[in-house]
PDB file of N, CA and C in Angstrom:
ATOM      1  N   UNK A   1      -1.844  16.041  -7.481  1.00  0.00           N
ATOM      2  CA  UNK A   1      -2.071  15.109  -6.390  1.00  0.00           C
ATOM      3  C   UNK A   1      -1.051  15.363  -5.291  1.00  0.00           C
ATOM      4  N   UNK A   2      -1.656  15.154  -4.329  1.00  0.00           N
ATOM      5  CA  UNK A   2      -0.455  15.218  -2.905  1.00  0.00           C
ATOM      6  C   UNK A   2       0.317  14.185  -2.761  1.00  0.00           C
ATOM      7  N   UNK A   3       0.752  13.276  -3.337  1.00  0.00           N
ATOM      8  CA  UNK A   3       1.570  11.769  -2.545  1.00  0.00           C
ATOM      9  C   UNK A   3       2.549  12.348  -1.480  1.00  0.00           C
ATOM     10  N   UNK A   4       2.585  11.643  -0.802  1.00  0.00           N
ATOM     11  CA  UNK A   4       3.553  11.476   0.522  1.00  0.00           C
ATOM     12  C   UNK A   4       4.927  10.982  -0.261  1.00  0.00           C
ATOM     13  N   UNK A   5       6.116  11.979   0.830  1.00  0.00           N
ATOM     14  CA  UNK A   5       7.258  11.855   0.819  1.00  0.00           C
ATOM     15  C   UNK A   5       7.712  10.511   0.595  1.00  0.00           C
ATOM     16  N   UNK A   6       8.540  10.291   0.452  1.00  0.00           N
ATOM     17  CA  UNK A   6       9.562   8.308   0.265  1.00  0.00           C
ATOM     18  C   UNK A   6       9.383   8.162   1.520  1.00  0.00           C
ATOM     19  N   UNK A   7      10.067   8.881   2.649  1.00  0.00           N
ATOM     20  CA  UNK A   7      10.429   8.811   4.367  1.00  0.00           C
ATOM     21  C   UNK A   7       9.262   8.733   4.737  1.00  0.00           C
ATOM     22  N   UNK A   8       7.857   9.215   4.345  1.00  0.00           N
ATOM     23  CA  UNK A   8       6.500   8.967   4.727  1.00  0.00           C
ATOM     24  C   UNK A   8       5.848   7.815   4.610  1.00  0.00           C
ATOM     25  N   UNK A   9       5.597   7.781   3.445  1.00  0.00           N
ATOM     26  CA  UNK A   9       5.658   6.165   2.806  1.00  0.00           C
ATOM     27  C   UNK A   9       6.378   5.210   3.624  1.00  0.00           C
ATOM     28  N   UNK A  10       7.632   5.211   3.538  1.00  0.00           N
ATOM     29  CA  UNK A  10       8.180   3.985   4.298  1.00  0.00           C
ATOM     30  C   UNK A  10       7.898   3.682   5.681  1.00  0.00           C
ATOM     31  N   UNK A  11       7.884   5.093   6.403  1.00  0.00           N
ATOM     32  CA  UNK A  11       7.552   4.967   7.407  1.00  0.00           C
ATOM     33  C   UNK A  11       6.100   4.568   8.100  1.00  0.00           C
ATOM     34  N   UNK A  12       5.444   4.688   7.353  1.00  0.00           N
ATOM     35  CA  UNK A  12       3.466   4.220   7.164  1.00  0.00           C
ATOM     36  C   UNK A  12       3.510   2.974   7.423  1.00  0.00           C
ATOM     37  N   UNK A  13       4.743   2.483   5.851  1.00  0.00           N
ATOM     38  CA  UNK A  13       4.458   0.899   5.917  1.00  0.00           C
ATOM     39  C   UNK A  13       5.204   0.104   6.976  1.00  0.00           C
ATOM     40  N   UNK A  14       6.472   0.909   7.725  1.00  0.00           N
ATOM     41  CA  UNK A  14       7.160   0.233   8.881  1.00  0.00           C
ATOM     42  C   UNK A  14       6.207  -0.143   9.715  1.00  0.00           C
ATOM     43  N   UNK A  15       5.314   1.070   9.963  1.00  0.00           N
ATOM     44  CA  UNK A  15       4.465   0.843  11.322  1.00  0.00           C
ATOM     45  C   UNK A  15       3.857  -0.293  11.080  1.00  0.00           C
ATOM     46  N   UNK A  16       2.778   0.025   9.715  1.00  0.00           N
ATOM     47  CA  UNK A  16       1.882  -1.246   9.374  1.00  0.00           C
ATOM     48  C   UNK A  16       2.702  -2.543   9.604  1.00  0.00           C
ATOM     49  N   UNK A  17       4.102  -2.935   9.102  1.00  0.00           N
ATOM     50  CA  UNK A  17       4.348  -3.822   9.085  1.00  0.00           C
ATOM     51  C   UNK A  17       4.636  -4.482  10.493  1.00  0.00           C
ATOM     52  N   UNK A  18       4.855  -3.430  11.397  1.00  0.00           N
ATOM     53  CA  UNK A  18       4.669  -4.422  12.636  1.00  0.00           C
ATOM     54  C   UNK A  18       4.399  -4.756  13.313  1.00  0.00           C
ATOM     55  N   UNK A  19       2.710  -4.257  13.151  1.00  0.00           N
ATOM     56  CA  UNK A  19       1.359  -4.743  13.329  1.00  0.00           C
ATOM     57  C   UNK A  19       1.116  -6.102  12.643  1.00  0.00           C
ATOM     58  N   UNK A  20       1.629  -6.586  11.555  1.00  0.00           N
ATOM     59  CA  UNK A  20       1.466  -7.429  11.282  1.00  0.00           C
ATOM     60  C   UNK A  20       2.443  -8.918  11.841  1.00  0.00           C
ATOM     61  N   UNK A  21       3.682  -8.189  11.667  1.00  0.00           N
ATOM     62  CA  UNK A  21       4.239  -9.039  12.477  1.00  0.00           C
ATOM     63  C   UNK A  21       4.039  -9.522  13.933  1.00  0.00           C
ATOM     64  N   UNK A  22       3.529  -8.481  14.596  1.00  0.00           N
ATOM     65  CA  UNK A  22       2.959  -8.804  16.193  1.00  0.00           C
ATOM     66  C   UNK A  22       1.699  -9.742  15.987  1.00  0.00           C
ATOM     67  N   UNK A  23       0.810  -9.614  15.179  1.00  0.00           N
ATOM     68  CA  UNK A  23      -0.382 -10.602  14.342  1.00  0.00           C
ATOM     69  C   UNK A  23       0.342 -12.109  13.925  1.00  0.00           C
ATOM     70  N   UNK A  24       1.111 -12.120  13.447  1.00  0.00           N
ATOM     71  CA  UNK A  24       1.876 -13.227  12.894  1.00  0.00           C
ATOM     72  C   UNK A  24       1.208 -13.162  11.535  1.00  0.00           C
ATOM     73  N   UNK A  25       1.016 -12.393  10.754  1.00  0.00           N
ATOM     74  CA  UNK A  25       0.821 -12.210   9.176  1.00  0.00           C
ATOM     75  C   UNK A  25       2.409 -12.030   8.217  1.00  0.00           C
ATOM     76  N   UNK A  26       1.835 -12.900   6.798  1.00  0.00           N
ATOM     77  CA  UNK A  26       2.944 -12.910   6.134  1.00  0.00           C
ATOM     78  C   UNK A  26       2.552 -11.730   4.963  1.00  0.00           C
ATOM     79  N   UNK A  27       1.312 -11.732   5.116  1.00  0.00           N
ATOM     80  CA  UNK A  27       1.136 -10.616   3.656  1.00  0.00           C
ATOM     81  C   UNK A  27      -0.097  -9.957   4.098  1.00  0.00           C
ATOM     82  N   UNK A  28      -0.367  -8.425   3.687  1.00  0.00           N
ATOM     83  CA  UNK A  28      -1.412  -7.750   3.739  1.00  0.00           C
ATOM     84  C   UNK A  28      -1.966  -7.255   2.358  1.00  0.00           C
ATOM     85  N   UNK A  29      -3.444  -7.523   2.139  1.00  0.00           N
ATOM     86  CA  UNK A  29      -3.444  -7.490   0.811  1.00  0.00           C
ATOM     87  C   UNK A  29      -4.815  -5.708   1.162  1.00  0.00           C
ATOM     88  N   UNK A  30      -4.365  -4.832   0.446  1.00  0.00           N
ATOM     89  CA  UNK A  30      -5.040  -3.284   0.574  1.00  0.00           C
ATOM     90  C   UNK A  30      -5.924  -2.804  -0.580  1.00  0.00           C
ATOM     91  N   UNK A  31      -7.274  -2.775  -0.558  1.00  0.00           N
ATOM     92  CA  UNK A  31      -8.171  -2.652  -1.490  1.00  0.00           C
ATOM     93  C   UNK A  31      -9.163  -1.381  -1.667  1.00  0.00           C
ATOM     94  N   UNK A  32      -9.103  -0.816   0.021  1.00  0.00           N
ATOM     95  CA  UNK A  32     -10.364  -0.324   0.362  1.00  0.00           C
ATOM     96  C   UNK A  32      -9.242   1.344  -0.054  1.00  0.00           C
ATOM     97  N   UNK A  33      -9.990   2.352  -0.614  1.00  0.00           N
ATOM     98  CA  UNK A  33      -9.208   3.735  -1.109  1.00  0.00           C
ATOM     99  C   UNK A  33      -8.802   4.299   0.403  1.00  0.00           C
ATOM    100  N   UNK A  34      -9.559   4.200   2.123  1.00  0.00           N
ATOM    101  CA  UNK A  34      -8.707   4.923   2.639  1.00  0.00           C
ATOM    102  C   UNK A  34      -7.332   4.211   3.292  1.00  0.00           C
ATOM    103  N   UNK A  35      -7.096   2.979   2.887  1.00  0.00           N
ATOM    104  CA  UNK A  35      -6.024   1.976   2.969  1.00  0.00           C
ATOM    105  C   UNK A  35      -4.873   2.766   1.931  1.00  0.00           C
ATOM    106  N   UNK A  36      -5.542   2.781   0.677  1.00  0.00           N
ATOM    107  CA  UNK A  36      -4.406   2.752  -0.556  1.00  0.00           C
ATOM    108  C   UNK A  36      -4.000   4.097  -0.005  1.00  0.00           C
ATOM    109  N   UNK A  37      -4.545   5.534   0.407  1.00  0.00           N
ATOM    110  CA  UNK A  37      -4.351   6.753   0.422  1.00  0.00           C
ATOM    111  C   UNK A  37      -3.839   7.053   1.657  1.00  0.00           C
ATOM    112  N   UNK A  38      -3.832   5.898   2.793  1.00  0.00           N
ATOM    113  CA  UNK A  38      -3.002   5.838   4.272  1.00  0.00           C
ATOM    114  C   UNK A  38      -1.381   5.880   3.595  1.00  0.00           C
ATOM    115  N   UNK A  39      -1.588   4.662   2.839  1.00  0.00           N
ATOM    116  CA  UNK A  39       0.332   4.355   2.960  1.00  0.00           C
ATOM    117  C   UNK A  39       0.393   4.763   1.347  1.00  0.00           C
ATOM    118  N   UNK A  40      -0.313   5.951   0.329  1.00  0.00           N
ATOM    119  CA  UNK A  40       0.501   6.635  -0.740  1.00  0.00           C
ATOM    120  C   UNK A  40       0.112   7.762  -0.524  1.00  0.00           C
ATOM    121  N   UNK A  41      -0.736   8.510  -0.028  1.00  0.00           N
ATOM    122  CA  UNK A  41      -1.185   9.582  -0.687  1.00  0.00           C
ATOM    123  C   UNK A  41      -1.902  10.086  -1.684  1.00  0.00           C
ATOM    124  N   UNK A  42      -2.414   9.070  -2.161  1.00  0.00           N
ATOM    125  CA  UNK A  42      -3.566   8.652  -3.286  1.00  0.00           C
ATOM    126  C   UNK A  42      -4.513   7.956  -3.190  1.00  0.00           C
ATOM    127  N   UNK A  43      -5.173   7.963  -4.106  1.00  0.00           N
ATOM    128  CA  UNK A  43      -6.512   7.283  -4.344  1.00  0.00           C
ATOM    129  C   UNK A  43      -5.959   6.684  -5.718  1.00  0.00           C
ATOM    130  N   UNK A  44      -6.538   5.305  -5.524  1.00  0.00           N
ATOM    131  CA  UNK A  44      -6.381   4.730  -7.479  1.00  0.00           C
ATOM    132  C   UNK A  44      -7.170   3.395  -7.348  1.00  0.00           C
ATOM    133  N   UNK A  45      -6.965   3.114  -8.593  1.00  0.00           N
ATOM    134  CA  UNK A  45      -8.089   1.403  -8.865  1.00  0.00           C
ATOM    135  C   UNK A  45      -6.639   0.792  -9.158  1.00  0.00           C
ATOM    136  N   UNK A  46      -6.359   0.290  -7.858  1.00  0.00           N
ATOM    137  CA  UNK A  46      -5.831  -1.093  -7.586  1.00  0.00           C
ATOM    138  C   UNK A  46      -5.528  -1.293  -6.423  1.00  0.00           C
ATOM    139  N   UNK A  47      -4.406  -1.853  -6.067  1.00  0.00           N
ATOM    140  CA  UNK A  47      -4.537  -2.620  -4.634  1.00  0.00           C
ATOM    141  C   UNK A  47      -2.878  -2.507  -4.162  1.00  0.00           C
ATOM    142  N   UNK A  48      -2.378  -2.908  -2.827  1.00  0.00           N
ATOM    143  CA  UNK A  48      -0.958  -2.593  -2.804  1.00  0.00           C
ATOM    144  C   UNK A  48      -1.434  -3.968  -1.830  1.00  0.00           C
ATOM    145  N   UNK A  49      -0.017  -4.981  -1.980  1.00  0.00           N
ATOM    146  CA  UNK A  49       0.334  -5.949  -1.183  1.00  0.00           C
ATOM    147  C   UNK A  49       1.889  -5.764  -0.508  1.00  0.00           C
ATOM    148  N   UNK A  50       1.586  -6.091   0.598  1.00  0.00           N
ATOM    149  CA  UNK A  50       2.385  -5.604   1.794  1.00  0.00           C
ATOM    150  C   UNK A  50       2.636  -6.644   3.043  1.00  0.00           C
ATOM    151  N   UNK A  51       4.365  -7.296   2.038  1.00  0.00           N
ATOM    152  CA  UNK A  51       4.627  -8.679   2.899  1.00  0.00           C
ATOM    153  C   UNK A  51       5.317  -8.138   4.377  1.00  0.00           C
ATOM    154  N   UNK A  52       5.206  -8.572   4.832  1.00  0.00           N
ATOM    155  CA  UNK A  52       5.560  -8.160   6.689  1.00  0.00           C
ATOM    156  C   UNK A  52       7.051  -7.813   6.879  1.00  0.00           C
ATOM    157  N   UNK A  53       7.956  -8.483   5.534  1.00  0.00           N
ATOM    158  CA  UNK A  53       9.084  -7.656   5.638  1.00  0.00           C
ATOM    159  C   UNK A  53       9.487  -7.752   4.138  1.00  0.00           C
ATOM    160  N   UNK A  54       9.672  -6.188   4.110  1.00  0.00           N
ATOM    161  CA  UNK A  54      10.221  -5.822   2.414  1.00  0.00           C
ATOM    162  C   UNK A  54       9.319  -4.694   2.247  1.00  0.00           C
ATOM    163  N   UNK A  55       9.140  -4.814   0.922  1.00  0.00           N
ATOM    164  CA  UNK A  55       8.707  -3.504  -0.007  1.00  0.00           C
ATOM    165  C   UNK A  55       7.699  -4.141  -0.599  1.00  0.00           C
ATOM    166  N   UNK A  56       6.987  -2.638  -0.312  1.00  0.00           N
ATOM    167  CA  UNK A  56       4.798  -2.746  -0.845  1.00  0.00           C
ATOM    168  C   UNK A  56       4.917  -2.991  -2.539  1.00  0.00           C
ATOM    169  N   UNK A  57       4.252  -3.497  -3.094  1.00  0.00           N
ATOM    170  CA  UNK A  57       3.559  -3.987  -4.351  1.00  0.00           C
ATOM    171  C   UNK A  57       2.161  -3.453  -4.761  1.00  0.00           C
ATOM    172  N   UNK A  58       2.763  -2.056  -5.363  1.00  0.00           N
ATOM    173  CA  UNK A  58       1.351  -1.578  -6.050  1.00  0.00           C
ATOM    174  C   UNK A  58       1.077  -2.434  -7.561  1.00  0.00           C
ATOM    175  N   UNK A  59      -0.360  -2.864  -7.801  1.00  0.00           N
ATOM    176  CA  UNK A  59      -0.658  -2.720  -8.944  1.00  0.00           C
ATOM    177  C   UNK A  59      -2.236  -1.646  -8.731  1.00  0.00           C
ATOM    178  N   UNK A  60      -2.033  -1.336 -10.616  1.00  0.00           N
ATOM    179  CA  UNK A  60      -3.230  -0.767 -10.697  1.00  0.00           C
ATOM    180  C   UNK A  60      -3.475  -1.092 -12.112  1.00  0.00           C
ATOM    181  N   UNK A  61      -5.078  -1.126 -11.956  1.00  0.00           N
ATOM    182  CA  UNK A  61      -5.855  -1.500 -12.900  1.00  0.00           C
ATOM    183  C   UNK A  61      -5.573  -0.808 -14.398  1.00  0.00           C
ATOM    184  N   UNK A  62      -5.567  -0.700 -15.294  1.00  0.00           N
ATOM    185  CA  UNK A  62      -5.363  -0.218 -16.713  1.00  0.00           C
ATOM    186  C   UNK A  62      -7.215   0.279 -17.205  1.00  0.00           C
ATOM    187  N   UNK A  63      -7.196   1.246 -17.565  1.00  0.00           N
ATOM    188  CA  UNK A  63      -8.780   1.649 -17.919  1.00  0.00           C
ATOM    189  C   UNK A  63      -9.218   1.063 -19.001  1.00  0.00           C
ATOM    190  N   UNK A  64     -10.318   0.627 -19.247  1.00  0.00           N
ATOM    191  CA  UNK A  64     -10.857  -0.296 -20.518  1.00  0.00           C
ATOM    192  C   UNK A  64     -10.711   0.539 -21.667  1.00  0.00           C
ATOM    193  N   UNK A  65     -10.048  -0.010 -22.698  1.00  0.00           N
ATOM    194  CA  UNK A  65      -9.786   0.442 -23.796  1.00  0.00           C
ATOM    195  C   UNK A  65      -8.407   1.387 -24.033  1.00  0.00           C
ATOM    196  N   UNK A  66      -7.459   1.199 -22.958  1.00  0.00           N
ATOM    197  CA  UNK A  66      -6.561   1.917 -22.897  1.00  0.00           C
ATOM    198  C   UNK A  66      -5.285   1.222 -23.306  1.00  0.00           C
ATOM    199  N   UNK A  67      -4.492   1.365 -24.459  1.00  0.00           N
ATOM    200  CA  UNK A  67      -3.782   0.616 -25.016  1.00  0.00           C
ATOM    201  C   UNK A  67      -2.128   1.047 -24.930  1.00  0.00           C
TER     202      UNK A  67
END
């Protein structure tokens, strides 16, 4: 897989974040794959939440039957 650099990443989510802040948003919640693969470099089944200031919150889904 390709993921993006740390300095890439952060810098993705700086921008995003202050778009949101100019919005007056406290949280962005990211579902759709070319969202998740904007600010990682991936594709996956879950979602990243992204409060307007701090650090993104990936979860991802666990595959059925995977223990």
């Amino acid at each position: 897989m390709n993921y993006l650099s740390h300095q890439e990443h952060r810098l993705r989510c700086q921008k995003v974040q202050a778009a949101m802040k100019d919005q007056g948003a406290e949280l962005a919640l990211f579902t759709a794959n070319p969202n998740l693969f904007y600010l990682t470099g991936a594709v996956f089944d879950g979602y990243i939440a992204l409060p307007a200031q701090g650090e993104c919150h990936v979860f991802v889904r666990r595959p059925a039957g995977f223990a």
